[in-house]
Structures are given as structure tokens and as C-alpha cells.
N, C-alpha and C. Protein backbone atom coordinates (compact mmCIF):
# COMPACT_ATOMS: atom_id res chain seq x y z
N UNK A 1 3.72 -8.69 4.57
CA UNK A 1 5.05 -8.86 4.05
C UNK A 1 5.91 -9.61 5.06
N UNK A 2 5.69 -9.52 6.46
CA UNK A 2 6.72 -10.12 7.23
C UNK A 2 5.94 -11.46 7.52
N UNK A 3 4.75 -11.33 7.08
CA UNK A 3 4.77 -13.04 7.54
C UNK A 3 5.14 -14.03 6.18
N UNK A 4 4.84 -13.30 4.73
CA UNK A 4 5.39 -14.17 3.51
C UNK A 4 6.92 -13.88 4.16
N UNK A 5 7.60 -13.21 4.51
CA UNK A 5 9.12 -12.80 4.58
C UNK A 5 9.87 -11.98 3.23
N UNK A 6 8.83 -11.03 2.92
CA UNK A 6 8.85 -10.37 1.70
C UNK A 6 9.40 -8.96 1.57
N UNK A 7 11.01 -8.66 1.20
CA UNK A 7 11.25 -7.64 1.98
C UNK A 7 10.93 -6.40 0.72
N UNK A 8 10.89 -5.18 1.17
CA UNK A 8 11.06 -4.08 0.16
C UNK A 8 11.21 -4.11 -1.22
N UNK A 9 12.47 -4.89 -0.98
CA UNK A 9 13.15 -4.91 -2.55
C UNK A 9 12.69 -5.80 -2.68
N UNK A 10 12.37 -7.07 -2.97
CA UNK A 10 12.30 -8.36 -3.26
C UNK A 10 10.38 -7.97 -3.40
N UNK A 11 9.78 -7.06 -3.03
CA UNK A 11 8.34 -7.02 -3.49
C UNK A 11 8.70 -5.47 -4.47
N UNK A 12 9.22 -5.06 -4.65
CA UNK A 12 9.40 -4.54 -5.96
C UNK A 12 9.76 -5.29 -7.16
N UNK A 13 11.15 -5.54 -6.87
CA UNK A 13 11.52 -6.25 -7.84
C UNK A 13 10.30 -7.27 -8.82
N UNK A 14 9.52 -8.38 -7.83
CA UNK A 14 8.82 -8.94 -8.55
C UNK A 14 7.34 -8.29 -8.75
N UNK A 15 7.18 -7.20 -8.59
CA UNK A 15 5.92 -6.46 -8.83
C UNK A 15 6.76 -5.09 -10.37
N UNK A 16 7.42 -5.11 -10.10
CA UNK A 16 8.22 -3.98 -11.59
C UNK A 16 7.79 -3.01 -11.17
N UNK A 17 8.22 -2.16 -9.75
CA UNK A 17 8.26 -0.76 -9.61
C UNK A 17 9.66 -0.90 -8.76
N UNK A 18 9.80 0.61 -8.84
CA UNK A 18 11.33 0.92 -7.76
C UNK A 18 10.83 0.93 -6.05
N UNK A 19 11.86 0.21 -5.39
CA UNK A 19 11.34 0.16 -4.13
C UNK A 19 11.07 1.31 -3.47
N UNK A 20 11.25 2.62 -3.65
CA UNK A 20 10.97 4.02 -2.98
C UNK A 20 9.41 3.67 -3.01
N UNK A 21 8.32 3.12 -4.29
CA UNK A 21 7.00 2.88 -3.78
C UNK A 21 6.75 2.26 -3.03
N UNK A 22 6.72 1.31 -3.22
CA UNK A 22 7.24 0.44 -2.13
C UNK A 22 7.19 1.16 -0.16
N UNK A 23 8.17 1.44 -0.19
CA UNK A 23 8.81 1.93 1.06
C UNK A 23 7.64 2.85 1.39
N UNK A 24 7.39 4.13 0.38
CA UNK A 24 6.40 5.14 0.35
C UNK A 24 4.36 4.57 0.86
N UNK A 25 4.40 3.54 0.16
CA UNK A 25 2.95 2.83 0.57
C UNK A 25 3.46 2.41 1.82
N UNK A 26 4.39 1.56 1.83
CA UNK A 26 4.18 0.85 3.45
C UNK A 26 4.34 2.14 4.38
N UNK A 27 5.01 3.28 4.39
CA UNK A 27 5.26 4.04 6.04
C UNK A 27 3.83 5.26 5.37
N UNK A 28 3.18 5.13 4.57
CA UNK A 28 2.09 6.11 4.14
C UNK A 28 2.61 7.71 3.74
N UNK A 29 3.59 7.52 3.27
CA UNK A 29 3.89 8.82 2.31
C UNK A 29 3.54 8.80 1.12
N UNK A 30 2.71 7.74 0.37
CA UNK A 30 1.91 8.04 -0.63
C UNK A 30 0.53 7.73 -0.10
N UNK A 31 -0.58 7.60 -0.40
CA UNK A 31 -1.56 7.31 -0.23
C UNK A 31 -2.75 6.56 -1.10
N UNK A 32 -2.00 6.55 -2.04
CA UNK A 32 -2.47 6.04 -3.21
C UNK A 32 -1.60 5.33 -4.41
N UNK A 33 -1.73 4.49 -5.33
CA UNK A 33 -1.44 3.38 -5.73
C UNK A 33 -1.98 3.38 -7.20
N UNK A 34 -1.19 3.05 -8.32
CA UNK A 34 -1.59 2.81 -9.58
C UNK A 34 -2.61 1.43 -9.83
N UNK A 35 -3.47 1.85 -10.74
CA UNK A 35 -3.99 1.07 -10.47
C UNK A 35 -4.00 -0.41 -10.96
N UNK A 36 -3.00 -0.75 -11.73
CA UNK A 36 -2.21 -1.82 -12.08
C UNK A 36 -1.01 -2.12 -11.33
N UNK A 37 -1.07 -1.24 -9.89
CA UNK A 37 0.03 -1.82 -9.75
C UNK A 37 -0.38 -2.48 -8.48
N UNK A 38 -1.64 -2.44 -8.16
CA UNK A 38 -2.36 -2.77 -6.48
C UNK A 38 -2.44 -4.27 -7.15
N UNK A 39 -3.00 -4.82 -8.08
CA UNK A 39 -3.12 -6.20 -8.01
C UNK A 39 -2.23 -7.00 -7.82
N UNK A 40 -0.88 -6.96 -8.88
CA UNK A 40 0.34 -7.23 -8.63
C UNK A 40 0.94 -7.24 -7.25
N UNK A 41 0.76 -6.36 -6.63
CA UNK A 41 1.27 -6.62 -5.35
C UNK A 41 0.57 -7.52 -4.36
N UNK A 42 -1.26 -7.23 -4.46
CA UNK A 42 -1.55 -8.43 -3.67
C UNK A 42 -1.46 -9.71 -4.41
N UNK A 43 -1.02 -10.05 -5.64
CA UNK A 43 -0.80 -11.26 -6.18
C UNK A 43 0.58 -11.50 -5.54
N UNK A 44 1.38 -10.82 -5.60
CA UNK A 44 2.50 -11.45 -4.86
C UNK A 44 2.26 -11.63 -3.49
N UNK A 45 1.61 -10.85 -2.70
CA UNK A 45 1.40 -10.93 -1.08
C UNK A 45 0.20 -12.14 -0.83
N UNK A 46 0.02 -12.86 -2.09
CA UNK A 46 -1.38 -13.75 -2.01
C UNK A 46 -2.26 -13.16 -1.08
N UNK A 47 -2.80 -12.48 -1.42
CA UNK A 47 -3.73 -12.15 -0.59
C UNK A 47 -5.08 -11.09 -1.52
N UNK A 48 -6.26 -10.94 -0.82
CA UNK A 48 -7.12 -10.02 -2.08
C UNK A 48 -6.81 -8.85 -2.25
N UNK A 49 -6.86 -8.07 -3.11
CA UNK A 49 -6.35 -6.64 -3.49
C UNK A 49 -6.79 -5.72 -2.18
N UNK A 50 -8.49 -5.85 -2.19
CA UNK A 50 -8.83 -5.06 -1.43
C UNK A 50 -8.50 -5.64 0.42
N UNK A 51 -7.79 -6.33 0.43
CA UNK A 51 -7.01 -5.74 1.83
C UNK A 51 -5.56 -5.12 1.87
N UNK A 52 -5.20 -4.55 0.74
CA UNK A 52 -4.06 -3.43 1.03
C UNK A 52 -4.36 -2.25 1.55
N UNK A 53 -6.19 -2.44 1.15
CA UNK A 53 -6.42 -0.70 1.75
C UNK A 53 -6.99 -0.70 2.55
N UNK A 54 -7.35 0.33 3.23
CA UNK A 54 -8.13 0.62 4.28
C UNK A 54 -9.12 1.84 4.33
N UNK A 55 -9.95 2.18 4.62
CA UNK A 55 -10.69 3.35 4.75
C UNK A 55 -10.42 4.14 5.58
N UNK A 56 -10.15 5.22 5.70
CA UNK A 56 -9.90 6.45 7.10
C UNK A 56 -10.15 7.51 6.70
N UNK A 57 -10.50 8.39 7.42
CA UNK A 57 -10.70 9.89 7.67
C UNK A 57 -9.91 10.57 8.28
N UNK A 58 -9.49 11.64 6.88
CA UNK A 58 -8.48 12.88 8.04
C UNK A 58 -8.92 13.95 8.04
N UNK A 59 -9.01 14.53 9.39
CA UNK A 59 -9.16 15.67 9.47
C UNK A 59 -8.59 16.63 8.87
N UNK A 60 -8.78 17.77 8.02
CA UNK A 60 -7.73 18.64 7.24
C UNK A 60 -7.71 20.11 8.33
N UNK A 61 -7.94 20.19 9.33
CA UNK A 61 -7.98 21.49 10.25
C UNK A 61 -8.93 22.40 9.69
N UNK A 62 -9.71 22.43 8.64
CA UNK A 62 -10.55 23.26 8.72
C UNK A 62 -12.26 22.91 9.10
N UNK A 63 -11.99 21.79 9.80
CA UNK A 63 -13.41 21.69 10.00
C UNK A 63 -14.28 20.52 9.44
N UNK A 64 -13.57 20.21 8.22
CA UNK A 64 -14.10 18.81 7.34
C UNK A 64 -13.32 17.69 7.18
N UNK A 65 -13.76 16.52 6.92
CA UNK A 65 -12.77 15.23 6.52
C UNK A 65 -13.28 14.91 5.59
N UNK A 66 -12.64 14.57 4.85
CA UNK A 66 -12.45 13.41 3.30
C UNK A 66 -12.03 12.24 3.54
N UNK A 67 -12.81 11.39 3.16
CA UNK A 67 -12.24 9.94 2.83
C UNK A 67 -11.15 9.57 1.66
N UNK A 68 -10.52 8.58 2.08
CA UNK A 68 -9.19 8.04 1.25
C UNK A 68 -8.98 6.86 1.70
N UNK A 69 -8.45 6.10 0.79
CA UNK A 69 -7.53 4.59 0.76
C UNK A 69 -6.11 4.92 1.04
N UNK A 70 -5.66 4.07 2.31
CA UNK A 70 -3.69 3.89 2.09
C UNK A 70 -3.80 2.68 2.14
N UNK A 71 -2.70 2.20 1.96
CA UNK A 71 -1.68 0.78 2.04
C UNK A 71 -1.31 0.82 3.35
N UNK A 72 -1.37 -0.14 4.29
CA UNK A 72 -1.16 0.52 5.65
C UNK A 72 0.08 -1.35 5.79
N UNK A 73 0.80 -1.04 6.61
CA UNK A 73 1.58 -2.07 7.01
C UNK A 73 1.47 -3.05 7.65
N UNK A 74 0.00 -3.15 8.35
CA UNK A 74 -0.25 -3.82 9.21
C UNK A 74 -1.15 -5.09 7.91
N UNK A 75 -1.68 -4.55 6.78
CA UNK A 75 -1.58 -5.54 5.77
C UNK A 75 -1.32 -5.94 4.58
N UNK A 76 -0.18 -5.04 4.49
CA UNK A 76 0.76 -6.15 3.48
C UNK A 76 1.62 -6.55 4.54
């Protein structure tokens, strides 16, 4: 986003969600993403879908990790 110069609002607006998603994917308070709405955004970020996400493991304190996808900031 900061290298298109694509701010919050202005990648909502042309993707048709409210910027709180937005905001929520980029600092990772959601973790997950509709799934019509991941293309749209890397169509606006030109870039391929599958680098909005990333793979990671969290530890949940009891001993096991699960895998998950976020939107991480470093690429959009």
C-alpha cells in the first residue's frame, strides 16, 4: 500500500468494504478475509492474491499450534 500510495480509505473505498477491514487486516486484528473480498484487494494492490497472506504458527499456550493465513502489512 505505501509503495502504490494507497491509503486505508482510498483501498476500501475502491474494493466496497468499510475501512475498519481494512485497518483490521493490515494491524492483524482480523485474520482472515472474505473470500471475494481478497481478490479485489490484490487487484487493486496489483499484485497476486496469494501474497496478502502469509503462513504462521501460533502457539495457543497449551502445548499445540495451528496454522492460519493473515494479511500482514509488510505486503499489501
Amino acid at each position: 500500500m505505501v509503495y502504490r500510495r494507497i491509503t486505508n480509505v482510498s483501498l476500501a473505498e475502491r474494493v466496497g468494504v468499510d475501512v475498519g477491514t481494512i485497518a483490521h487486516l493490515r494491524r492483524g486484528a482480523r485474520n482472515n478475509c472474505d473470500l471475494a473480498v481478497a481478490p479485489r484487494i490484490a487487484e487493486v494492490l496489483e499484485v497476486p492474491p496469494n501474497q496478502l497472506f502469509v503462513e504462521r504458527v501460533i502457539d495457543d499456550c497449551s502445548g499445540g499450534n495451528r496454522n492460519g493465513l493473515a494479511i500482514t502489512r509488510k505486503s499489501a
